[in-house]
Protein backbone atom coordinates (compact mmCIF):
# COMPACT_ATOMS: atom_id res chain seq x y z
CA UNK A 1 13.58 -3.32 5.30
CA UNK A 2 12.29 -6.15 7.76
CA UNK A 3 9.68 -8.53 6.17
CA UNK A 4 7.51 -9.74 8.28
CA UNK A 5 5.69 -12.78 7.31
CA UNK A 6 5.38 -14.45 4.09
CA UNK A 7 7.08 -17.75 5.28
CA UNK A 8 4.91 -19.68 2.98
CA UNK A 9 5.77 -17.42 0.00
CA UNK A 10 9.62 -17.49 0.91
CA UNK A 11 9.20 -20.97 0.70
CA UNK A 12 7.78 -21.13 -2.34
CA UNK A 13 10.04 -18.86 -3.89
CA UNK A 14 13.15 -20.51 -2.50
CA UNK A 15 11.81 -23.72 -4.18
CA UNK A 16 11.62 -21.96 -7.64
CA UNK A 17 15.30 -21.10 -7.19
CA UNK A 18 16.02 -24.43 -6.48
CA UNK A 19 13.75 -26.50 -9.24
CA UNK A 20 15.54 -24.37 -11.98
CA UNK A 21 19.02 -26.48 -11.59
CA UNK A 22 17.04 -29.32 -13.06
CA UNK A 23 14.71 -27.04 -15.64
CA UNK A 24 15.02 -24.69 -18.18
CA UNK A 25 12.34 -22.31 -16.96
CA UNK A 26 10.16 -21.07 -14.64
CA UNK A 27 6.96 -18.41 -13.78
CA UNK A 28 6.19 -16.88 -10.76
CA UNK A 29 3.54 -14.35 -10.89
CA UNK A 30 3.33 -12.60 -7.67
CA UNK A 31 0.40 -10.03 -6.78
CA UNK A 32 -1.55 -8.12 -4.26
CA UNK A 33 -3.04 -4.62 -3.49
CA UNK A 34 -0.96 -1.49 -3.01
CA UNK A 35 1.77 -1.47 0.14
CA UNK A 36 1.42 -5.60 0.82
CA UNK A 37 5.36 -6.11 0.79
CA UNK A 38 5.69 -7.31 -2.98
CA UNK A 39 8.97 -5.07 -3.47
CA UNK A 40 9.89 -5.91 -0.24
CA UNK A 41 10.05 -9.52 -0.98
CA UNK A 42 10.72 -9.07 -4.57
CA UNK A 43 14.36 -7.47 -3.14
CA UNK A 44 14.64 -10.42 -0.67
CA UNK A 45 14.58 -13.59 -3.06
CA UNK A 46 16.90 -11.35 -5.20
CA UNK A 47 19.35 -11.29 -2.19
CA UNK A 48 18.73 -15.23 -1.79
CA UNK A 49 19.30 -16.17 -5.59
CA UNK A 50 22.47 -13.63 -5.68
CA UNK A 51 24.18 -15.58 -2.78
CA UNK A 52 23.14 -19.06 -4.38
CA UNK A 53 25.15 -18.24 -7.68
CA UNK A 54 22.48 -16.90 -9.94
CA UNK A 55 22.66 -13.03 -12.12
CA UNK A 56 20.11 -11.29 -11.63
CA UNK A 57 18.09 -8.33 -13.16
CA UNK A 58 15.91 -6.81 -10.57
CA UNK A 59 14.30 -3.33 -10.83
CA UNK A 60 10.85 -1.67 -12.36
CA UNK A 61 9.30 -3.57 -15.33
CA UNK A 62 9.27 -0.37 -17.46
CA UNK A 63 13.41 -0.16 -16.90
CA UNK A 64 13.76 -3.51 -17.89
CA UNK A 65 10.95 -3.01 -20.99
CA UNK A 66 13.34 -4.53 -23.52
CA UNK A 67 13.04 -8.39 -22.03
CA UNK A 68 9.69 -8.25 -22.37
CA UNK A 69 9.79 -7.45 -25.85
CA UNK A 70 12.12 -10.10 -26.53
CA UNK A 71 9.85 -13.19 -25.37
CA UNK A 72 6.82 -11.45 -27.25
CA UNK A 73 8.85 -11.36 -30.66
CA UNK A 74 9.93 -15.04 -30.10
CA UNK A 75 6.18 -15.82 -29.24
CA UNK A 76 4.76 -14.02 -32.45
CA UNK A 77 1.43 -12.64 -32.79
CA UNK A 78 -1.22 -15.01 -31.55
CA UNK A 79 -2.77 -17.09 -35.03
CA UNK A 80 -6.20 -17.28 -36.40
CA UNK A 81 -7.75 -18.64 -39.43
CA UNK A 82 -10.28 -16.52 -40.92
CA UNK A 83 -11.95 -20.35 -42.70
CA UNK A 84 -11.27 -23.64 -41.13
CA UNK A 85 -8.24 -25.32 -43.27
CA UNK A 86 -7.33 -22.61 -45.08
CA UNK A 87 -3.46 -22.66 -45.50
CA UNK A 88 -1.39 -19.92 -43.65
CA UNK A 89 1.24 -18.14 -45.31
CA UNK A 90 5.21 -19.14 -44.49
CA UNK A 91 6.10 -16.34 -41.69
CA UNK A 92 9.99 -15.90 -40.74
CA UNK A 93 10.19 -17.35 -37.03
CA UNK A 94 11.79 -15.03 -34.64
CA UNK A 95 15.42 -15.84 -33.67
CA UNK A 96 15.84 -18.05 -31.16
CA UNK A 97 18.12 -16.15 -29.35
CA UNK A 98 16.37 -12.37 -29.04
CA UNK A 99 16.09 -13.03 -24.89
CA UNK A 100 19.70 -14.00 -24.40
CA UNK A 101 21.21 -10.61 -26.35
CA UNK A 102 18.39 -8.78 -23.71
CA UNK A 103 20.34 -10.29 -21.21
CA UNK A 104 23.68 -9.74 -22.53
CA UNK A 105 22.84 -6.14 -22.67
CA UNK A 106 20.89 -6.04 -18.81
CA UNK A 107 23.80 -7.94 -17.13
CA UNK A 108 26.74 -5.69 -16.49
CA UNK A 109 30.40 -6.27 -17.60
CA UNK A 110 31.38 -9.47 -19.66
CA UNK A 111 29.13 -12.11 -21.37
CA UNK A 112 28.02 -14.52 -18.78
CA UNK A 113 28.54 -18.78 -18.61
CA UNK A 114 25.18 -20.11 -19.76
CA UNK A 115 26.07 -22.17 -16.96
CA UNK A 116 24.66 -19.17 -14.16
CA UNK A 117 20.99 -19.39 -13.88
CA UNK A 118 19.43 -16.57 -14.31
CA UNK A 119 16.22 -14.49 -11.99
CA UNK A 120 14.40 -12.05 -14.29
CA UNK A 121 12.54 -10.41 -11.13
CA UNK A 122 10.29 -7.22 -12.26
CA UNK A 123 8.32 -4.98 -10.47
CA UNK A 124 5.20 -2.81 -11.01
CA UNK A 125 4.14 -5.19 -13.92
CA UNK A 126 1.01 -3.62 -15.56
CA UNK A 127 -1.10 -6.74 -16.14
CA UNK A 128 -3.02 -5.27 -18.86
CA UNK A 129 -0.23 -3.96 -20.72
CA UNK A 130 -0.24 -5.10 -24.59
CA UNK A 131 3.78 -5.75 -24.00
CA UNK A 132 3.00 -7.84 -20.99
CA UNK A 133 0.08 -10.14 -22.60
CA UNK A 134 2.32 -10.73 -25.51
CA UNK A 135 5.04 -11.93 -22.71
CA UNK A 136 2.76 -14.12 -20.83
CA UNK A 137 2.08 -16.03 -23.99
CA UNK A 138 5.56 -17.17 -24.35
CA UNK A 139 6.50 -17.49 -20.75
CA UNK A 140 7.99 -19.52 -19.13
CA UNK A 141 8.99 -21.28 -22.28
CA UNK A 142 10.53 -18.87 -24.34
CA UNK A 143 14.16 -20.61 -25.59
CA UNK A 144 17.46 -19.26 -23.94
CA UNK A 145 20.50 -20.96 -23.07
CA UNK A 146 20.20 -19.99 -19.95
CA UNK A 147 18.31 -21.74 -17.43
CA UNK A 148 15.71 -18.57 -16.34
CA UNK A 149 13.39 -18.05 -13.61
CA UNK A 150 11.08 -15.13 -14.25
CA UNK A 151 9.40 -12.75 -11.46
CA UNK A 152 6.41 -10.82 -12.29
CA UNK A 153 5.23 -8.69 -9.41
CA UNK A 154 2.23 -6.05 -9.60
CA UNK A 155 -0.48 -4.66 -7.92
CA UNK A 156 -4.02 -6.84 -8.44
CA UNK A 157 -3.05 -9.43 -10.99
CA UNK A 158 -3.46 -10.68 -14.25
CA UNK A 159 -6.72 -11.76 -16.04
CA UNK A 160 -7.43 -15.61 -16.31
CA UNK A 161 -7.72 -15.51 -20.20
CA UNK A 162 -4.38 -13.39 -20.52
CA UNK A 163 -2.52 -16.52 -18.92
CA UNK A 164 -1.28 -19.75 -20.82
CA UNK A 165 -1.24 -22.24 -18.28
CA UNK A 166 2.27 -24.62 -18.08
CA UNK A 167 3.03 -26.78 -15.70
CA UNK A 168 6.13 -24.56 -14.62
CA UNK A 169 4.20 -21.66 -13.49
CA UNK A 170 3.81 -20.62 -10.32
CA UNK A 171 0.76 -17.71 -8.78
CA UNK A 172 0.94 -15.83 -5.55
CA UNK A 173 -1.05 -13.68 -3.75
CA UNK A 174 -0.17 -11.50 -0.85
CA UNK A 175 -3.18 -11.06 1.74
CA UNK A 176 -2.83 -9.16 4.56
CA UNK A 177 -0.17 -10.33 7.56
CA UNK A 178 -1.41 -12.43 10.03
CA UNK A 179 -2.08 -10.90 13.93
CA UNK A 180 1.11 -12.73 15.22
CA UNK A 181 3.45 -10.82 12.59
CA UNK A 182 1.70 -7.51 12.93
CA UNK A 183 2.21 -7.61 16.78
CA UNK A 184 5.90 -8.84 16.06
CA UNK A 185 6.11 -5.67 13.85
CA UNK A 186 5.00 -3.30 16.47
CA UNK A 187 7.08 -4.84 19.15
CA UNK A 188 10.32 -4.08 16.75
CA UNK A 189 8.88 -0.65 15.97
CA UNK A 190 8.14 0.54 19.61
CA UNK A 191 10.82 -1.76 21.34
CA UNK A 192 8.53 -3.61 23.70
CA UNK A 193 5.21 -5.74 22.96
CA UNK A 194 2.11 -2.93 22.34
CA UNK A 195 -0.24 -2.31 25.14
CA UNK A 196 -3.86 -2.43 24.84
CA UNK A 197 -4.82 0.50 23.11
CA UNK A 198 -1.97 0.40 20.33
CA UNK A 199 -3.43 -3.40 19.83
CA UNK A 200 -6.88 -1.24 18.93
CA UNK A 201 -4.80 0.28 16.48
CA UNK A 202 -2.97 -2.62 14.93
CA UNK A 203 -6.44 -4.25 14.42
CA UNK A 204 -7.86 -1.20 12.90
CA UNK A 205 -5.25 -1.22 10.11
CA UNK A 206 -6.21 -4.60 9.07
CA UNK A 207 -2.74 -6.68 8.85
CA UNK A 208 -1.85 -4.19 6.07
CA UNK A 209 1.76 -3.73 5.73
CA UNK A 210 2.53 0.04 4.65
CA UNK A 211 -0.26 1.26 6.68
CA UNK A 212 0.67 -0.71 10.25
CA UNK A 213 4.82 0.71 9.34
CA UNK A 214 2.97 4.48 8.65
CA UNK A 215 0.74 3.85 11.84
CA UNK A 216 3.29 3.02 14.46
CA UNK A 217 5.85 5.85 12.58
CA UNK A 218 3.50 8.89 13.28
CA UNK A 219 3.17 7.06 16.74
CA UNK A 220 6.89 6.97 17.44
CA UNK A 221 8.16 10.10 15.96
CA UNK A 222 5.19 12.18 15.64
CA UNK A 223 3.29 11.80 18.88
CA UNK A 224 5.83 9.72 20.80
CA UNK A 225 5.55 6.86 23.08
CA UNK A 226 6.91 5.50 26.25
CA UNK A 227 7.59 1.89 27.26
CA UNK A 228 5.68 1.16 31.17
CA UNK A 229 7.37 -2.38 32.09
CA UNK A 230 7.00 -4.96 29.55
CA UNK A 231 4.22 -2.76 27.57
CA UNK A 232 4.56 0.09 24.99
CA UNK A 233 2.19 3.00 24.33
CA UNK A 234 1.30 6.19 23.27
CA UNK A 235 2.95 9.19 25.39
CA UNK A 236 -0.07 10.57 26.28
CA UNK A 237 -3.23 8.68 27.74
CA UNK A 238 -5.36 8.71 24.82
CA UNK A 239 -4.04 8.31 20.99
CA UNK A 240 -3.26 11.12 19.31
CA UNK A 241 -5.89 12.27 16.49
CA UNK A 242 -2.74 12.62 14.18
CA UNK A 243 -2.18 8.97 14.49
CA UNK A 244 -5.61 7.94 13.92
CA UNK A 245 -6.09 9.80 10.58
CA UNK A 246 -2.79 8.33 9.42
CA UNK A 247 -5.33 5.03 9.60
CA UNK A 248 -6.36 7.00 6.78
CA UNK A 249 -3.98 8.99 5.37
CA UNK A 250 -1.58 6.54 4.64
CA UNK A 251 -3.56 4.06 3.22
CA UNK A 252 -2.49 3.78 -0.07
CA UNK A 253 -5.57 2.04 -0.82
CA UNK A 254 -7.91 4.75 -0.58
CA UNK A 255 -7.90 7.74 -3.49
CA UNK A 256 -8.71 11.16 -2.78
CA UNK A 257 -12.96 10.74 -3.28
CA UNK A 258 -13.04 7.71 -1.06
CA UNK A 259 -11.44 9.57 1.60
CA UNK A 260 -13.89 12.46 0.72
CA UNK A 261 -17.31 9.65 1.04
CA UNK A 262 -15.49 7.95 4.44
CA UNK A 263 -15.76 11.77 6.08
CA UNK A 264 -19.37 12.27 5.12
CA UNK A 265 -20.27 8.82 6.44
CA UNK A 266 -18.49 9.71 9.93
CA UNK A 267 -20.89 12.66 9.86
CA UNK A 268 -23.97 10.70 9.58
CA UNK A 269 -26.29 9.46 12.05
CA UNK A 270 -26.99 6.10 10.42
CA UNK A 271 -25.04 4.61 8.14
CA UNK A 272 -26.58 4.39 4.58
CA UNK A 273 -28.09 1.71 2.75
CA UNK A 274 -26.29 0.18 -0.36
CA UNK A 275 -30.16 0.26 -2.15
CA UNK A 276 -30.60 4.04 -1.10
CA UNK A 277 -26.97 5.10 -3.02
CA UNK A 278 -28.43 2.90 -6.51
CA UNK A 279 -31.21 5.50 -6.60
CA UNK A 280 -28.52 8.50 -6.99
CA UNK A 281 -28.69 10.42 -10.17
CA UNK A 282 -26.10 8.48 -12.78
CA UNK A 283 -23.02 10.81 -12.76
CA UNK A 284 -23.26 10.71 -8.83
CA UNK A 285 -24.21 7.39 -8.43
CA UNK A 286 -21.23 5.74 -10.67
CA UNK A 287 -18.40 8.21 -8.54
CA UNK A 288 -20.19 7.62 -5.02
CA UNK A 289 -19.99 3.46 -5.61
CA UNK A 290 -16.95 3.62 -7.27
CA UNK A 291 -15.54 4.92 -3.72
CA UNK A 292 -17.66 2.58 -1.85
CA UNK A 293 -15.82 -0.26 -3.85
CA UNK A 294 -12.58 1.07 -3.30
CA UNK A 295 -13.24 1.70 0.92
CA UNK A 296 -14.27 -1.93 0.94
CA UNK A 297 -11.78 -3.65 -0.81
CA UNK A 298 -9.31 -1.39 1.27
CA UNK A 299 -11.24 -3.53 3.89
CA UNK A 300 -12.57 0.29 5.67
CA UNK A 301 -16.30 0.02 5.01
CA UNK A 302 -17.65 -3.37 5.07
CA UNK A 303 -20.93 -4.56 4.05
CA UNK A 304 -23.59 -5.79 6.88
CA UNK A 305 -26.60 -6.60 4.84
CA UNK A 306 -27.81 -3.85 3.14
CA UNK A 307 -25.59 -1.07 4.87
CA UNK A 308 -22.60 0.10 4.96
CA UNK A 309 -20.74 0.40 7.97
CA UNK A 310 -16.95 0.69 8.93
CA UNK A 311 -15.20 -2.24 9.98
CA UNK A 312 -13.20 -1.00 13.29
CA UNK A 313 -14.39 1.99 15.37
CA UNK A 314 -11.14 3.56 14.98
CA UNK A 315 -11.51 4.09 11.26
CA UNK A 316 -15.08 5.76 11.78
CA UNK A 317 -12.89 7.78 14.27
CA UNK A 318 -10.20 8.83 12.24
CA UNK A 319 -12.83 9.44 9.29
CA UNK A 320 -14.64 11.91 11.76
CA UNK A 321 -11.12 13.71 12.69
CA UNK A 322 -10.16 14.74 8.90
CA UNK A 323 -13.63 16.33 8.52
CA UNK A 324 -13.02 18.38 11.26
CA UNK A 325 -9.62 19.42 10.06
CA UNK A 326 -11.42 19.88 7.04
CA UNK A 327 -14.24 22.26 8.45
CA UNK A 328 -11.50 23.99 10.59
CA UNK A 329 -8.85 24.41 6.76
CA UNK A 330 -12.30 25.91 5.39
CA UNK A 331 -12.92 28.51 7.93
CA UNK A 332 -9.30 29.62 8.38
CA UNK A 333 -8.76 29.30 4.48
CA UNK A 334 -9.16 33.23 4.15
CA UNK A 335 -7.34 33.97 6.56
CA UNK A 336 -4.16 31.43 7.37
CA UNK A 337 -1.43 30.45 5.02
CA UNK A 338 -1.16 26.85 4.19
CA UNK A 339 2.06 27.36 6.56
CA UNK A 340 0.08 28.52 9.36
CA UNK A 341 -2.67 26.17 9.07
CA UNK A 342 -0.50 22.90 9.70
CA UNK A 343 1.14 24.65 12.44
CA UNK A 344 -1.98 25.93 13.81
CA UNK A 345 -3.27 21.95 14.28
CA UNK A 346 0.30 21.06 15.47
CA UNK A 347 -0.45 23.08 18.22
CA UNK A 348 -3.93 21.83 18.51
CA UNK A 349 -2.48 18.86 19.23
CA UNK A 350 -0.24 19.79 21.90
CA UNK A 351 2.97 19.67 20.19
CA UNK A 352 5.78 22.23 21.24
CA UNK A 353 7.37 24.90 19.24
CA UNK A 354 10.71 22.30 18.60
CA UNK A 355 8.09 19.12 18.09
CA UNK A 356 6.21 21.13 15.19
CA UNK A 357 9.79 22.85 13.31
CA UNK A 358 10.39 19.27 13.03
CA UNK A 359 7.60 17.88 11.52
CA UNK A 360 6.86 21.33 8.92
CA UNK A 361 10.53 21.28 8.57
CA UNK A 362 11.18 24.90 9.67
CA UNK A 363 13.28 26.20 12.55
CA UNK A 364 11.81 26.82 16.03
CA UNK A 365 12.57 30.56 15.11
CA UNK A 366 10.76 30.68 11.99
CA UNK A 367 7.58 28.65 14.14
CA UNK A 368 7.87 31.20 16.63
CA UNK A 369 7.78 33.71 13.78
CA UNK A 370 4.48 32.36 12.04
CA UNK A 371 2.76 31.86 15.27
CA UNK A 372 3.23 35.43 16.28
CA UNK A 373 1.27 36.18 12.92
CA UNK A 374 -1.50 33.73 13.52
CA UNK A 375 -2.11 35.44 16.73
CA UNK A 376 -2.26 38.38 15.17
CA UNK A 377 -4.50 37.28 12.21
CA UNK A 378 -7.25 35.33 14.68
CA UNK A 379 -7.28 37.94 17.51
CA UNK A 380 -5.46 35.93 20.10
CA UNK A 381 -2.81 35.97 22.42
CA UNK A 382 -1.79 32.55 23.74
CA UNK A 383 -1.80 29.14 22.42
CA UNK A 384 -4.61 28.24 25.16
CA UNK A 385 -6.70 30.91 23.17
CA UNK A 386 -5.83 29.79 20.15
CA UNK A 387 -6.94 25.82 20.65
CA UNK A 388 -10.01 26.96 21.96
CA UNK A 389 -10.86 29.16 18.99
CA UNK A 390 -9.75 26.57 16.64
CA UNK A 391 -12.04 23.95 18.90
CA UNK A 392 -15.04 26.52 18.59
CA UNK A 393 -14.93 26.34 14.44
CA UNK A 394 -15.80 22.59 14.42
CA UNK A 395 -19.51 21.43 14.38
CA UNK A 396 -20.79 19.07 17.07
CA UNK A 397 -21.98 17.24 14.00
CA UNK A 398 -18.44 16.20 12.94
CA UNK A 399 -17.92 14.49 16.40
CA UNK A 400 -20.88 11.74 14.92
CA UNK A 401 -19.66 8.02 15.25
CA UNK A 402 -21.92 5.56 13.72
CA UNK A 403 -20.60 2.72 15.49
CA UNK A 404 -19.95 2.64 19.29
CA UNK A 405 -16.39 1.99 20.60
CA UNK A 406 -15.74 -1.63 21.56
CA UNK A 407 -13.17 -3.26 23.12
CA UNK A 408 -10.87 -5.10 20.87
CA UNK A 409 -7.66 -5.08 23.15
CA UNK A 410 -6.10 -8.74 23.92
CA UNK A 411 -2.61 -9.92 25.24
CA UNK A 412 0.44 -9.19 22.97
CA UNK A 413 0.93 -12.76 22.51
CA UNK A 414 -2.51 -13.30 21.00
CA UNK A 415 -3.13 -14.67 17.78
């Protein structure tokens, strides 16, 4: 995959490689929220040290358990003395070499030259993992003959008092990308720089880089686009309500009950007050601010004194759009099959009997087939009909947009 971005962490990275010639160690502890690029750039400085002469064991940190293991029996339990100066008894030190047999055994085919550096580079660390605590004690100086540079990559990132601080480690945290790279993405995606109201759309998912590649996906292959001159844009005139609840959707962010809280806030008239949810019964309160946490460090909701509010239009937007499907799923639930119902809002968004076999993975026969029953089951007789009876289920209430639309659109080689 294309990384977009992360120059500065590249660069720090490369410089790790490079330091260990002259060192024996080395820590990088690399971090961020879910879909940032950490695996993506995790594979990348694997790549780098592989073609600058260094083995490497890349992969999941619960694959590659045993390492971890190793440096926490070198390290030993952490000691304590239950009275001041009272003598400790002898305790067997751990063998000096317990991380270079985990090696031996990680590295395929015959025992390595201690003269190859070595990149321990593992992914989907679990900071509070006992394993992983005991490993951060002893890192990066745990003894090996090989020179080692260890890679510790999860989501959020390890507590202050679990780390040992030494001069040879290294912390980095992946933020969102920056506007420049997130247009540079979209121009790669859709071939030509993004007109004005895919810029909208870029802004509304934050520099965040799963969602922006799930974003401009459903755009290409989902709704389609078209390139007019230099520009590139949605097929249609107006973006496609499947591509703005993907703003949603896709963000891997947001768990099932903060997607639930984001649709009744579309629905309301004024956006709450932070002070108003404290005054919730207990079990309600803790579940609603727990998903009022999560929506705002997902950067959806933000906080503007006392209320809540979402940060781009196009969020409150796409929040509105899965409540309708939501109302709409409710009232056909008796009578449509799961089947029918994704078809039915295929067609509600104007997709054609080929376009929607594609996406529900069907044939245009069998589509043809399960539209004939829908028609059937909701008293219709042509897809005109059948939009307009589906259109007729949702509540004028659902169409409620707490914030007004503004225009956010600027030149494709903005900053």
């Amino acid at each position: 995959m294309n990384l977009y971005g992360r120059v500065h962490e590249q660069r720090v990275l490369r410089r790790c490689l490079h330091r260990i010639r002259s060192r024996p160690s080395n820590l990088v502890l690399l971090h961020g929220p879910k879909g940032c690029g950490k695996t993506v750039l995790v594979d990348r400085i694997s790549d780098t040290a592989r073609r600058t002469g260094f083995d490497v064991v890349n992969g999941p940190a619960a694959r590659h358990r045993r390492l971890l293991l190793a440096v926490s029996l070198m390290t030993g339990p952490p000691r304590s003395r239950i009275f001041p100066g009272s003598a400790e008894p002898d305790a067997p030190t751990p063998g000096p070499n317990l991380l270079d047999a985990a090696l031996d055994a990680e590295l395929p085919g015959p025992r390595h030259a201690t003269a190859r550096p070595v990149l321990i580079a593992l992914d989907d660390v679990v900071w509070d993992d006992p394993d992983v605590l005991a490993a951060l004690r002893g890192l990066p100086a745990a003894p090996s003959d090989r020179r080692v540079v260890w890679l510790l990559c999860g989501t959020g990132g390890p507590a202050p008092h679990a780390l040992f601080r030494h001069p040879d480690s290294v912390g980095l945290a992946l933020g969102p990308l920056g506007p420049q790279d997130a247009l540079r993405m979209a121009a790669d995606r859709l071939g030509e720089s993004p007109d004005a109201s895919v810029e909208r759309l870029i802004t509304a998912c934050g520099g965040h880089p799963a969602l922006l590649g799930a974003v401009l996906d459903e755009l290409v292959a989902g709704a389609g686009h078209r390139v007019r001159g230099d520009v590139a844009g949605p097929a249609s005139t107006a973006l496609p309500p499947r591509v703005l609840t993907t703003l949603l959707r896709a963000d891997p962010r947001l768990s099932g009950p903060a997607r639930d809280l984001l649709q009744e806030l579309a629905a309301r008239q004024l956006s709450p007050w932070t002070s108003e949810l404290m005054r919730l019964p207990d079990g309600r309160a803790v579940s609603v601010l727990a998903s009022v946490r999560e929506a705002v460090e997902a950067g959806v909701l933000v906080l503007d004194g006392d209320r809540l509010r979402f940060r781009h239009p196009l969020l409150c937007r796409a929040a509105g759009l899965l409540r309708q499907e939501r109302s709409v799923d409710d009232g056909e639930c008796g009578l449509l099959s799961p089947t029918e119902r994704a078809i039915t809002r295929l067609v509600a968004e104007g997709l054609t009997n080929r376009q929607i076999a594609s996406r529900v993975k069907l044939s245009p026969h069998t589509v043809n087939f399960h539209l004939r029953k829908i028609f059937k089951k909701l008293g219709v007789s042509s897809r005109v009909e059948l939009v307009g009876t589906r259109l007729r289920q949702l509540r004028p209430a659902d169409d409620a947009c707490p914030t007004p639309p503004v225009d956010e659109s600027r030149p494709a080689h903005a900053g």
